[in-house]
Protein backbone atom coordinates (compact mmCIF):
# COMPACT_ATOMS: atom_id res chain seq x y z
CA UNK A 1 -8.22 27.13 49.17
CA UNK A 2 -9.71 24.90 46.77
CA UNK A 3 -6.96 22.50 44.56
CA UNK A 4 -6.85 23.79 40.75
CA UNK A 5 -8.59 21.33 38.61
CA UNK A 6 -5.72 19.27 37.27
CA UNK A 7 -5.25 19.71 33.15
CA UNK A 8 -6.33 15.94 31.60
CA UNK A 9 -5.65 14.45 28.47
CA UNK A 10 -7.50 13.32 25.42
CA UNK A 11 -10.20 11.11 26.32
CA UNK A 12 -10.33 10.27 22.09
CA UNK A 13 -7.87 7.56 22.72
CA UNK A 14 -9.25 5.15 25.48
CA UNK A 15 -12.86 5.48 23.62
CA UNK A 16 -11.83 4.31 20.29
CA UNK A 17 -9.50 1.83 22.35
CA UNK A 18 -13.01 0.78 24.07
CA UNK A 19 -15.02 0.86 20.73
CA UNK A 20 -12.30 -1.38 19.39
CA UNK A 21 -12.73 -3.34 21.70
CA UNK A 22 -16.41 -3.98 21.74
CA UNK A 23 -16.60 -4.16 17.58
CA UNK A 24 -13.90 -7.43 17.73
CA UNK A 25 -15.48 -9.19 21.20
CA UNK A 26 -18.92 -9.37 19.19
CA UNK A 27 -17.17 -10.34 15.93
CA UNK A 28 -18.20 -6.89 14.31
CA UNK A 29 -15.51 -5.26 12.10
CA UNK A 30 -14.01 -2.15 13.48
CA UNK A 31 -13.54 0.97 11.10
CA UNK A 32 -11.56 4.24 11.53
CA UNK A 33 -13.11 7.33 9.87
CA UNK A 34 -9.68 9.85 9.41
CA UNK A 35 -9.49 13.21 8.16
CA UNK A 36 -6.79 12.95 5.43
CA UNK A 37 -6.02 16.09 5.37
CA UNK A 38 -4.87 16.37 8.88
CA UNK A 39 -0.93 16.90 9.79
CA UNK A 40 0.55 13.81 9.90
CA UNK A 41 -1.89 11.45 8.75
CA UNK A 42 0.39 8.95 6.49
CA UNK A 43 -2.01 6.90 4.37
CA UNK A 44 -2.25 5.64 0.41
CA UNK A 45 -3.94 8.75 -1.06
CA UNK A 46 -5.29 6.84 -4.04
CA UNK A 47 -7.94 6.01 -1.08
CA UNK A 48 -9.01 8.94 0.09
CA UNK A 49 -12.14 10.87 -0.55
CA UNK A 50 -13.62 14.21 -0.15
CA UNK A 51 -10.41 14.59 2.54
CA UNK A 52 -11.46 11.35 4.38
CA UNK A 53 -10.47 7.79 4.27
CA UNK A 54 -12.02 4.73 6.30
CA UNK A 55 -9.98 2.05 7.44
CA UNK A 56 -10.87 -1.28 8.39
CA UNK A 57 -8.21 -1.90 11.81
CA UNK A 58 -9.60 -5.63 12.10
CA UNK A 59 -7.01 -8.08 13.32
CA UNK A 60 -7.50 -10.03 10.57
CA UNK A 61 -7.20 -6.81 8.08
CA UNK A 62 -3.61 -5.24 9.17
CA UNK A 63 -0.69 -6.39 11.23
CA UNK A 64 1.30 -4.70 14.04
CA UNK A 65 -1.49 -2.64 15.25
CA UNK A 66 -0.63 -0.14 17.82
CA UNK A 67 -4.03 2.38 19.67
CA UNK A 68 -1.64 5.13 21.01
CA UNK A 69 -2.70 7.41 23.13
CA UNK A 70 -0.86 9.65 20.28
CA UNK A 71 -1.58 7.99 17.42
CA UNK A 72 -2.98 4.58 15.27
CA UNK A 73 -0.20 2.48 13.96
CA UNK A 74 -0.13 -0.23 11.55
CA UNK A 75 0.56 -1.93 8.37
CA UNK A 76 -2.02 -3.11 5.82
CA UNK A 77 -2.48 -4.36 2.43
CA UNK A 78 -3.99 -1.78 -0.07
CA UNK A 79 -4.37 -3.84 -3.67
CA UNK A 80 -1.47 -6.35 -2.94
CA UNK A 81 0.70 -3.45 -2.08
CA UNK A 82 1.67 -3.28 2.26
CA UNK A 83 1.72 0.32 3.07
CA UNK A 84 2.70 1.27 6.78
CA UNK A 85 -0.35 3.74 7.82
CA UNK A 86 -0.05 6.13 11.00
CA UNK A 87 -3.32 8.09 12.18
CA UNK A 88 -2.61 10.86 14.69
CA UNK A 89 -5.49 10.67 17.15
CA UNK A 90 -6.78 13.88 16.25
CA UNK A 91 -7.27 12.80 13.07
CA UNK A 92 -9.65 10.21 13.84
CA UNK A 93 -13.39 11.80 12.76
CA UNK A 94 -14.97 8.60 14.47
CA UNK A 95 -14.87 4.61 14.72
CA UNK A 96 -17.79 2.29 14.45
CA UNK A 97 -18.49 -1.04 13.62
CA UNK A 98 -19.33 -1.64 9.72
CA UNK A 99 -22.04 -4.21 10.11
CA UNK A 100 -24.56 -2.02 12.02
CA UNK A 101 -22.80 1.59 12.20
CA UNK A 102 -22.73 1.95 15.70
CA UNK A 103 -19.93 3.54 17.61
CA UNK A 104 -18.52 6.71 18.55
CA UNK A 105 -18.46 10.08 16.50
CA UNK A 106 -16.10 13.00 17.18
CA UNK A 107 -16.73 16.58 16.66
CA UNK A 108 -13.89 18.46 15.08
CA UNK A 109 -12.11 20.63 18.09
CA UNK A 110 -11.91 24.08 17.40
CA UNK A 111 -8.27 24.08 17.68
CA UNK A 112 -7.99 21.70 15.70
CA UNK A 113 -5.94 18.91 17.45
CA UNK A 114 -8.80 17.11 19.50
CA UNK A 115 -6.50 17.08 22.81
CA UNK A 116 -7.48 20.72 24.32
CA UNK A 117 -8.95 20.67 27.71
CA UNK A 118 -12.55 20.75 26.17
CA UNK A 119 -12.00 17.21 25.36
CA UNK A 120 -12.91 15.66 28.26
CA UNK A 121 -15.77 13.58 26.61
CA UNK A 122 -17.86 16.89 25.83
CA UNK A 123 -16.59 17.07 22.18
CA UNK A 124 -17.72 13.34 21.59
CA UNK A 125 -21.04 11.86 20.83
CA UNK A 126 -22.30 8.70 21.26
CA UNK A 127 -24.19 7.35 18.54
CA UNK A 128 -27.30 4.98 18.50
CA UNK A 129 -27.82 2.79 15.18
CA UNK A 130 -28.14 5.54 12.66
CA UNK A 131 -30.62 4.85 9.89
CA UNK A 132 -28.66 3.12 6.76
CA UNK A 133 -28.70 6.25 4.41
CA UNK A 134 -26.30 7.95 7.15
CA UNK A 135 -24.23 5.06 8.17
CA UNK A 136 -20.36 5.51 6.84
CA UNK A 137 -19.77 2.42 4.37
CA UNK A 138 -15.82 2.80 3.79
CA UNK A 139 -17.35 3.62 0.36
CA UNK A 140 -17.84 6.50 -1.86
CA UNK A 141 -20.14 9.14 -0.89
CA UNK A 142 -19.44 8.33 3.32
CA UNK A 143 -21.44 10.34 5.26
CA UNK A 144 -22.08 11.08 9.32
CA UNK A 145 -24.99 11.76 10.91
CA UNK A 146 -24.06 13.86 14.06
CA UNK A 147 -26.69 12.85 17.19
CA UNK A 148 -26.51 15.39 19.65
C-alpha cells in the first residue's frame, strides 16, 4: 500500500521569512499588509484602515523582531509612543517591498486561519511589479491587485 500523504504546515511563514529576506539584502524596505480584524492581531488601532494596517518590519524601523512560524513579533515606535505589536501569521494579507511593490500576496483561506492543508503554496500568489495605481503604499486608500 501506498504511505498517506503526510499533513504539512503553513508554507505562509518561510515565504514572508524569504521575502524578508530578499527586501533587506537589496536594501528595499520590507512591509507587512495585516488584516486587523483578525483574532489576535495586537496593533495601535489609531492605524488601521478599512480593517487593514501596513507595517514597515525594517531593522532599522522596530526592535526585537521575531518571523514565527506562528506569528510576527516586535516592538515599534508609533508617534513617539513604543507599542509591542504581534501579527498571527494568518493575519498577514501579504508582504512586499515598498520601493517597487513586489513580493508575495496571500489569498484569504476559506477557513479562515491560512494553515489548512490547502496551504501548501496553492493559496499564495506571486506577484510581478504591479502597475503603481495597485501597489499598497502603507497609506490611505491601500489597495491589492491579485495576479493569478
Amino acid at each position: 500500500m501506498a504511505d498517506p500523504i503526510p499533513q504539512t504546515g503553513s508554507t505562509r511563514p518561510y515565504l514572508i521569512r524569504a521575502i524578508y529576506e530578499w527586501a533587506v539584502d537589496n536594501g528595499l524596505t520590507p512591509h507587512v499588509l495585516v488584516d486587523a480584524e483578525i483574532s489576535g492581531v495586537q496593533v495601535p488601532s489609531a492605524y488601521v484602515q478599512e480593517g487593514r494596517i501596513a507595517l514597515n518590519i525594517h531593522p532599522r524601523a522596530v526592535e526585537g523582531l521575531q518571523l514565527g512560524l506562528d506569528s510576527i513579533l516586535f516592538s515599534a515606535r508609533f508617534s513617539g509612543r513604543s507599542f509591542e505589536v504581534e501579527v498571527p501569521i494568518s493575519a498577514v494579507l501579504a508582504i512586499y517591498a515598498r520601493e517597487n511593490g513586489r513580493g508575495f500576496f496571500f489569498q484569504k483561506e476559506p477557513d479562515g486561519d491560512g494553515t489548512g492543508p490547502g496551504d501548501g503554496g496553492d493559496s499564495s500568489s506571486a506577484s510581478p511589479s504591479p502597475s503603481s495605481g495597485s501597489r499598497p503604499t502603507g497609506r490611505k486608500g491601500v489597495s491589492l491587485k491579485r495576479v493569478k
